[in-house]
Protein backbone atom coordinates (compact mmCIF):
# COMPACT_ATOMS: atom_id res chain seq x y z
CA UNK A 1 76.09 85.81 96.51
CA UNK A 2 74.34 87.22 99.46
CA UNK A 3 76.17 88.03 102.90
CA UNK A 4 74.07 85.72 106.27
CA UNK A 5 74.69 89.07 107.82
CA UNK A 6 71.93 91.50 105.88
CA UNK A 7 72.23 94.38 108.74
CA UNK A 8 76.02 94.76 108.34
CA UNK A 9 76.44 93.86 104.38
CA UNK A 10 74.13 94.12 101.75
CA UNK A 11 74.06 92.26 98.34
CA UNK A 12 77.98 90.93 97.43
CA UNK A 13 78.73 91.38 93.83
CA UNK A 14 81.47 89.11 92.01
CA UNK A 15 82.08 90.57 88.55
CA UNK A 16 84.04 88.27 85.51
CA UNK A 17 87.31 90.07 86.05
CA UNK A 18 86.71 88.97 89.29
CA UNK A 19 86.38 92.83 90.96
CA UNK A 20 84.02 92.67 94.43
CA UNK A 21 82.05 95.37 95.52
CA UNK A 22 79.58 95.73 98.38
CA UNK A 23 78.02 97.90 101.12
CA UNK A 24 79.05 97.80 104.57
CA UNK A 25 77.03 99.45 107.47
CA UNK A 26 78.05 100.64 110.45
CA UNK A 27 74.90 101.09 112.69
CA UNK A 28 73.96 104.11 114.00
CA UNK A 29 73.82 102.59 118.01
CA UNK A 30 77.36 100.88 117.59
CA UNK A 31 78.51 104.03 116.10
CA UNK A 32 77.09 106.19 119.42
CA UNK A 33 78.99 103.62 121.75
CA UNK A 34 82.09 103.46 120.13
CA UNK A 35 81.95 107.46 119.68
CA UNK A 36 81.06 107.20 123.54
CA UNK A 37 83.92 105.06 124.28
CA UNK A 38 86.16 106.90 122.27
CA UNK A 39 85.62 110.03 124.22
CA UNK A 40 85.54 108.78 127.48
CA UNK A 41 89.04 107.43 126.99
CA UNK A 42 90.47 111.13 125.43
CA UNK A 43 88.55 112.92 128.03
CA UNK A 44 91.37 111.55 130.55
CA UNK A 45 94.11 113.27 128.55
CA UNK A 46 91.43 116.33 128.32
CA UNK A 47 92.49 119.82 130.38
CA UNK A 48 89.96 122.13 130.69
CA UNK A 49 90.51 125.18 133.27
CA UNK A 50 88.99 124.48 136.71
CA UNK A 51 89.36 121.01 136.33
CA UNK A 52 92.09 118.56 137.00
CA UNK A 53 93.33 116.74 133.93
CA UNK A 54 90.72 114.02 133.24
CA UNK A 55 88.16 115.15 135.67
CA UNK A 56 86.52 117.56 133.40
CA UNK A 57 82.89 116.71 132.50
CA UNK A 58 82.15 114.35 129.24
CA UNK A 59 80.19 117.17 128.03
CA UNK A 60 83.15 119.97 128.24
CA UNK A 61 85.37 117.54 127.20
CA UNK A 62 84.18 116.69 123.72
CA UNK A 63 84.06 120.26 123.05
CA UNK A 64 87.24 120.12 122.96
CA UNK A 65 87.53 117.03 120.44
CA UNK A 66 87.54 116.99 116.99
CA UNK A 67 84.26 115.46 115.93
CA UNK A 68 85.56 114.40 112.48
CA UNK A 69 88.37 112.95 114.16
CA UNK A 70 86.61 111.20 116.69
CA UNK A 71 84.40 109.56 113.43
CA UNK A 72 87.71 108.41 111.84
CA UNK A 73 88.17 106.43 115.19
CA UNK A 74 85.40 105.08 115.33
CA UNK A 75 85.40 103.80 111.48
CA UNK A 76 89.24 102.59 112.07
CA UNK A 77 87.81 100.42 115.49
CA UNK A 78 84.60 99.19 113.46
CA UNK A 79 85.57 98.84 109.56
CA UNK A 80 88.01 96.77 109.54
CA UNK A 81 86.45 94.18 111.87
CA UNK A 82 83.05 94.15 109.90
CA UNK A 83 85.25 93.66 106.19
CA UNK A 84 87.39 90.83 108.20
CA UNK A 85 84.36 88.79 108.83
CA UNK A 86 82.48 89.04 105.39
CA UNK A 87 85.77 88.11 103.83
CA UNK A 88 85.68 85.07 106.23
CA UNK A 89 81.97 84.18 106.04
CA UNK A 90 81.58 84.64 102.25
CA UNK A 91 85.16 82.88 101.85
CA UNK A 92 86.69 85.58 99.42
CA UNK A 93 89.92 85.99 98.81
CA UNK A 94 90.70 90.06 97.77
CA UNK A 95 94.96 90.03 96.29
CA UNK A 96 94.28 93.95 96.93
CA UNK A 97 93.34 95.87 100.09
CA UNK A 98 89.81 97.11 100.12
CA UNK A 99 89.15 100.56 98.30
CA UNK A 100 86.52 102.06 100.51
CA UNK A 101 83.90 104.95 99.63
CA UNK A 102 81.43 106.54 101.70
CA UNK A 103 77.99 106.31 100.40
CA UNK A 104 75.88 108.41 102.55
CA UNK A 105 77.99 111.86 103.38
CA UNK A 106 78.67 113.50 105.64
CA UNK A 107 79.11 111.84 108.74
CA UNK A 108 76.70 111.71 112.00
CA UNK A 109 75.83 110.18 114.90
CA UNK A 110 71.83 110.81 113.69
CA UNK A 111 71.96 107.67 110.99
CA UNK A 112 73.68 104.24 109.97
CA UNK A 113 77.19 104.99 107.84
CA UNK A 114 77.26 103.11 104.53
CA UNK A 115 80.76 102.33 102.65
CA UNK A 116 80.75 101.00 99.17
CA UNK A 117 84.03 98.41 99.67
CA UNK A 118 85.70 97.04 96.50
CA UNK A 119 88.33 94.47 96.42
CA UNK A 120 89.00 91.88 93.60
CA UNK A 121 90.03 88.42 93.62
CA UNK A 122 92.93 86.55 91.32
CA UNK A 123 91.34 86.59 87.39
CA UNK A 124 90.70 83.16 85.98
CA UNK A 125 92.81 82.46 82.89
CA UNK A 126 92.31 80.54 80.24
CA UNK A 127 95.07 79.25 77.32
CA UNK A 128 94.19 78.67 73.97
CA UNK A 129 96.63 76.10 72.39
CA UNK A 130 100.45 76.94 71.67
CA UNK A 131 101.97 73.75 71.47
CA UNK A 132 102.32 73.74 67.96
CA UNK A 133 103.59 77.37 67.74
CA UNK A 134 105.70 76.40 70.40
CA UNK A 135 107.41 73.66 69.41
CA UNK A 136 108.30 75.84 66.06
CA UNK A 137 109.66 78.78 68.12
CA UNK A 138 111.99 76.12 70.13
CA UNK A 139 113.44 74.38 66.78
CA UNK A 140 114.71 78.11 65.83
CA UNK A 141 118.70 78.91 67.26
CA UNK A 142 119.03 80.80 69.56
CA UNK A 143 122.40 82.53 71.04
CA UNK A 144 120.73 83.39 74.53
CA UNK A 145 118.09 81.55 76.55
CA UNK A 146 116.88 85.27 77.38
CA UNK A 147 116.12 85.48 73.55
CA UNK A 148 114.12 82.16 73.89
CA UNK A 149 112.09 83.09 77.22
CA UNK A 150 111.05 86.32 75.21
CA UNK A 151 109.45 84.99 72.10
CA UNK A 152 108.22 82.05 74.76
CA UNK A 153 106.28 84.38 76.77
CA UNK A 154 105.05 86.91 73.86
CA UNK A 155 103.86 83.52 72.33
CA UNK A 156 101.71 82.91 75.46
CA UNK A 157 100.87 86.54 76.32
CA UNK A 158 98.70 86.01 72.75
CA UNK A 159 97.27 83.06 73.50
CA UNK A 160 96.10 83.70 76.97
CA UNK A 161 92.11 84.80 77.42
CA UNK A 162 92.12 87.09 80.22
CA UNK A 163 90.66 90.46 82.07
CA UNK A 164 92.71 92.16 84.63
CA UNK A 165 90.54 93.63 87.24
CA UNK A 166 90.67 98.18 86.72
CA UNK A 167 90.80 98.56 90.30
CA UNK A 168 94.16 95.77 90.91
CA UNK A 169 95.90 98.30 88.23
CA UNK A 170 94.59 101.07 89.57
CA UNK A 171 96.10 100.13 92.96
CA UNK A 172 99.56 98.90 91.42
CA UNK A 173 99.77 102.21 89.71
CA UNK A 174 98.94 104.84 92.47
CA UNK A 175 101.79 102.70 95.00
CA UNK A 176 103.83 103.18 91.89
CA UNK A 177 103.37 107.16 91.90
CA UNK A 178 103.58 107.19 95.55
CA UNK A 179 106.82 105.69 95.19
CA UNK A 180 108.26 107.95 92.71
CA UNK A 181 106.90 111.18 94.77
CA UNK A 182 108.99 109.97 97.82
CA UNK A 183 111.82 109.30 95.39
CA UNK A 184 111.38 112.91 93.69
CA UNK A 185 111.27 114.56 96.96
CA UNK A 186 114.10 112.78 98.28
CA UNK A 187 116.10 114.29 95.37
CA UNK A 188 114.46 117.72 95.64
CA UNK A 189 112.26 117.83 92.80
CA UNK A 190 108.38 117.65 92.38
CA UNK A 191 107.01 114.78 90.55
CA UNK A 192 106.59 117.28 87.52
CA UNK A 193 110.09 118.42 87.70
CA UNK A 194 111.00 114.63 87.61
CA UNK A 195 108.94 113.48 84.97
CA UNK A 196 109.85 116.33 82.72
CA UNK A 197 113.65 115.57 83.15
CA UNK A 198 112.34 112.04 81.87
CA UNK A 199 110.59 113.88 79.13
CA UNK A 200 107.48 112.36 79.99
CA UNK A 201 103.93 113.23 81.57
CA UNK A 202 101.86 111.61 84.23
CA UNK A 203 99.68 110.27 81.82
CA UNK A 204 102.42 109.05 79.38
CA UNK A 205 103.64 107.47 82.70
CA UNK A 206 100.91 105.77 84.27
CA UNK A 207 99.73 104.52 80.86
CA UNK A 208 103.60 103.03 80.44
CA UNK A 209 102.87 101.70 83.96
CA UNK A 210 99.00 99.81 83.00
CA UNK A 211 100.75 98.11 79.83
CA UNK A 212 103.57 96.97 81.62
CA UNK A 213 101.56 95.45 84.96
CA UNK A 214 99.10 94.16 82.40
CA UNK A 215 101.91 91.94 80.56
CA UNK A 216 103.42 90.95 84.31
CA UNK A 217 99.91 89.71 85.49
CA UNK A 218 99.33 87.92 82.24
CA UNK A 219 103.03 86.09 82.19
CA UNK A 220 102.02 85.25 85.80
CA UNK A 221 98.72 84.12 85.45
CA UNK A 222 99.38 82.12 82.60
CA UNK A 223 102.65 80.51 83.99
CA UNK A 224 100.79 79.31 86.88
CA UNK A 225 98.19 78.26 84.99
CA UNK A 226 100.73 75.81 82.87
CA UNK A 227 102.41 74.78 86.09
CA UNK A 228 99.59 73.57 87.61
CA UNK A 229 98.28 71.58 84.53
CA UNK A 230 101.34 69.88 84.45
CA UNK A 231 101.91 69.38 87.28
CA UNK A 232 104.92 71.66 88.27
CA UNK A 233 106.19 71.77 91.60
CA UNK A 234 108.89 72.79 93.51
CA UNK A 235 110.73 71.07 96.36
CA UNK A 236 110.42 73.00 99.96
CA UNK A 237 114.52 72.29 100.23
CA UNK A 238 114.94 74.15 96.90
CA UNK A 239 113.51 77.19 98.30
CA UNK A 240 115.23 76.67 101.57
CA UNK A 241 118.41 76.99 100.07
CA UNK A 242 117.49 80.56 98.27
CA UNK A 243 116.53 82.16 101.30
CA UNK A 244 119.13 84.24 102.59
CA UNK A 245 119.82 82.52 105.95
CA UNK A 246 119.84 86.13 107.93
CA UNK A 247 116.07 87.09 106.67
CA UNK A 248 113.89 83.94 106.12
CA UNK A 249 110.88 85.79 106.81
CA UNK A 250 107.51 84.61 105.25
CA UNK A 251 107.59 86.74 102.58
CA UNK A 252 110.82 85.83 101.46
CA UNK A 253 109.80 82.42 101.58
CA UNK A 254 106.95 83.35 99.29
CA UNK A 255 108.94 85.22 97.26
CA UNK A 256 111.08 82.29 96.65
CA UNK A 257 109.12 79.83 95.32
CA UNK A 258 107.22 82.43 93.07
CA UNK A 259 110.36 82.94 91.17
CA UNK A 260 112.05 78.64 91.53
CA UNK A 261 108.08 77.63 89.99
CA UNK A 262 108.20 80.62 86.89
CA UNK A 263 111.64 79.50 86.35
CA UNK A 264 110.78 75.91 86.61
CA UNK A 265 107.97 76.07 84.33
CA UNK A 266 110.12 78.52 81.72
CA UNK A 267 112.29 75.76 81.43
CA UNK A 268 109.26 73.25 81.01
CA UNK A 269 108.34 75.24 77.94
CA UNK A 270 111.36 75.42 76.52
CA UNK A 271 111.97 71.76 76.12
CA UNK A 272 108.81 71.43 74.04
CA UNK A 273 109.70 70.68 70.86
């Protein structure tokens, strides 16, 4: 797949686990007027003796910037613009936000800026057939549907033919760490200090952490796959009345009628027999 804009994005590449990766440029003349711009505006917060505050010359002024700040501005007000509109124009749809790289260090005003941007897009899954395994794991007795949903979803976790994308791990894993920092600090410990009261490492942990969003995105991908082969739906007033009438946001919406159509199809499976 190649970009309509060659200038600002060069070739777009679409791996089979679905991971995207391309170069964006940020020209060298848009990057001297939005440095330009940039500075006029800070040079009005600018005070430089023997001037009045903002009436200092551009010149004097941006010696007093931060040039490598002044760059991050100018990538924040540019970026994500240019990565909004090949999203748009090449109809992607990344599940991650972008990681970005810069190609071409260090930074300058004297030449275009290239970042490498990788996303990735929801795998494709595919089923190989468990109806017959199925119907023998439903005619066994069982004391607790939990039991059941179990050996259901081990039973599809090993038939389903799937790659999850490196970087959508990747990304799952370092907001996981992130998380647990915060927590750590919060209790006055270090991450090591945490982990070893856990008697684990950060590699024993983050390994834990790719197994276990590996089987998630599997059961997920492979229950929507089955719900949308047969068919499985769910009712906007079902999810209506899960919300929690106080915080009906979007997201809780979403959230909603993830969990009614898993359920729903759970229950689907389980009457196979």
């Amino acid at each position: 797949m190649t970009s309509t804009q060659p200038q600002a994005v060069k070739e777009i590449t679409i791996s089979k686990d679905k991971t995207i990766t391309f170069i964006l440029t940020i020209n060298q003349n848009v990057s001297k007027t939005e440095y330009q711009k940039i500075i006029k505006d800070a040079a009005k917060h600018v005070e430089i003796k023997g001037f009045r505050k903002g009436k200092a010359p551009l010149d004097l002024a941006e010696k007093e910037l931060s040039p490598n700040k002044i760059y991050e501005q100018v990538i924040q007000n540019v970026l994500p613009k240019k990565y909004e509109q090949v999203i748009k124009d090449n109809k992607l749809n990344p599940i991650i936000r972008p990681q970005i790289i810069l190609k071409n260090p260090p930074l300058s005003l004297d030449k275009d800026w290239q970042f490498e941007i990788t996303v990735c897009q929801k795998p494709e899954l595919k089923l190989t057939p468990y109806q017959t395994e199925l119907k023998a794991l439903n005619k066994q007795e069982y004391t607790d549907t939990q039991d059941q949903n179990r050996n259901i979803l081990d039973l599809i976790i090993k038939k389903a033919k799937v790659t999850i994308p490196k970087i959508l791990l990747e990304t799952q894993i370092r907001d996981r760490v992130t998380q647990l920092i915060d927590s750590a600090s919060q209790a006055g410990m270090t991450l090591k200090q945490f982990l070893d009261s856990k008697d684990t490492t950060i590699e024993k942990y983050q390994q834990s952490l790719s197994e276990n969003f590996t089987r998630e995105w599997i059961i997920s991908l492979s229950l929507d796959k089955i719900a949308e082969d047969k068919k499985i739906n769910i009712d906007p007033q079902e999810i209506q009345k899960n919300l929690d009438p106080n915080d009906q946001t979007e997201y809780q919406y979403n959230l909603s009628h993830y969990i009614l159509k898993q359920q729903k199809t759970l229950d689907y499976l389980r009457q196979i027999k």
